[in-house]
Protein backbone atom coordinates (compact mmCIF):
# COMPACT_ATOMS: atom_id res chain seq x y z
CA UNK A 1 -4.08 -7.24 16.29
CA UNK A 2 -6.66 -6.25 14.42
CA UNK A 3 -6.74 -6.54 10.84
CA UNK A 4 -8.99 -4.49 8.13
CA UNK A 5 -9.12 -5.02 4.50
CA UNK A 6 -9.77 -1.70 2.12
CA UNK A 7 -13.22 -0.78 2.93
CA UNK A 8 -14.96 1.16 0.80
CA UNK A 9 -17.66 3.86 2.59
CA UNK A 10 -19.51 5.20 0.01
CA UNK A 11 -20.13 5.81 -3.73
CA UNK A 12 -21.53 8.45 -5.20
CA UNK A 13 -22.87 8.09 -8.23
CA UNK A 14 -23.81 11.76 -9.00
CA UNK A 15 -20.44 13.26 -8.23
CA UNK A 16 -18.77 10.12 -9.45
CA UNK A 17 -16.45 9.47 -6.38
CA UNK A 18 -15.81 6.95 -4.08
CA UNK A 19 -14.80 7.08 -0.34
CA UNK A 20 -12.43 4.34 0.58
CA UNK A 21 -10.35 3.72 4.70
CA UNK A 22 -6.88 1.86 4.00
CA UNK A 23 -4.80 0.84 6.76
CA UNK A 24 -1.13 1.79 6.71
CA UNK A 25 1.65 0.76 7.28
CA UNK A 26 2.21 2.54 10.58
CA UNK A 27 0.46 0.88 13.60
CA UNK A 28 -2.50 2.55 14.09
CA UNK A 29 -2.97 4.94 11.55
CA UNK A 30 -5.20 4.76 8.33
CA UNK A 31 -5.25 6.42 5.03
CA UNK A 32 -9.17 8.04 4.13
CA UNK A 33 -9.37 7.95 0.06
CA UNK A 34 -11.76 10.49 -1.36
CA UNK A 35 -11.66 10.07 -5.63
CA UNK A 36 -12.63 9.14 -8.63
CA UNK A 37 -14.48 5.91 -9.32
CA UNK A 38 -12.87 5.81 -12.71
CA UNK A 39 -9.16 6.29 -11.79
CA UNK A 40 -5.97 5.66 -13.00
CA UNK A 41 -5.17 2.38 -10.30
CA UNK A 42 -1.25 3.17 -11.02
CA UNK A 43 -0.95 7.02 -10.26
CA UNK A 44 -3.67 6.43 -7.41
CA UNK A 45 -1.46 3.91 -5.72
CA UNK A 46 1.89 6.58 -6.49
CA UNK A 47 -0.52 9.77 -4.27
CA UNK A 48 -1.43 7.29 -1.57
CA UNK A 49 2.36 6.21 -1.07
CA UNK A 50 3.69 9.83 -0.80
CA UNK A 51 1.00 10.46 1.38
CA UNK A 52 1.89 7.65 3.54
CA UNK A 53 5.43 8.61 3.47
CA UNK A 54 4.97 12.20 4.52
CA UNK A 55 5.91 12.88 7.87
CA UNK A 56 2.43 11.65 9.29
CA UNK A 57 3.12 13.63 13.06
CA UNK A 58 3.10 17.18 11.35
CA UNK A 59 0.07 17.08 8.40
CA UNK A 60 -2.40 20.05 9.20
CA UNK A 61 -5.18 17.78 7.35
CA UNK A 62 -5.16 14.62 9.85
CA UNK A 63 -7.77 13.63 12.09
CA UNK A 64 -6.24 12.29 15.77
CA UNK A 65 -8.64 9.56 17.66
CA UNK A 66 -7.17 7.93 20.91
CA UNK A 67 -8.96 5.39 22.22
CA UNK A 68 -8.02 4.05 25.80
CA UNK A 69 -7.72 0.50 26.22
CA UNK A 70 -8.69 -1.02 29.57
């Protein structure tokens, strides 16, 4: 099994955002973090746990990539 820390994509200093790919705790699936750089870590960390929580197999705003293993 493959394991991935937090890895952040990009910062952008001129809009003051980060991009950020967390791995969840559903096998397979990962969280994509677009927001501030200066953030509130506690009420951050609250949005990404409802988001996990929401019933992942019916968001309209998910992105679905299979890959085959041979």
């Amino acid at each position: 099994m493959l394991l991935l820390p937090p890895i952040s994509l990009s910062t952008n200093e001129l809009t003051r955002e980060q991009l950020a790919f967390k791995r969840t705790k559903f096998r397979g699936c990962f969280l994509l973090i677009r927001s501030p750089i200066a953030r509130d870590a506690s009420t951050w960390a609250e949005w990404e746990k409802e988001a996990i929580n929401l019933q992942i197999f019916d968001q309209w705003n998910k992105i679905d990539i299979e890959i085959d293993e041979y």
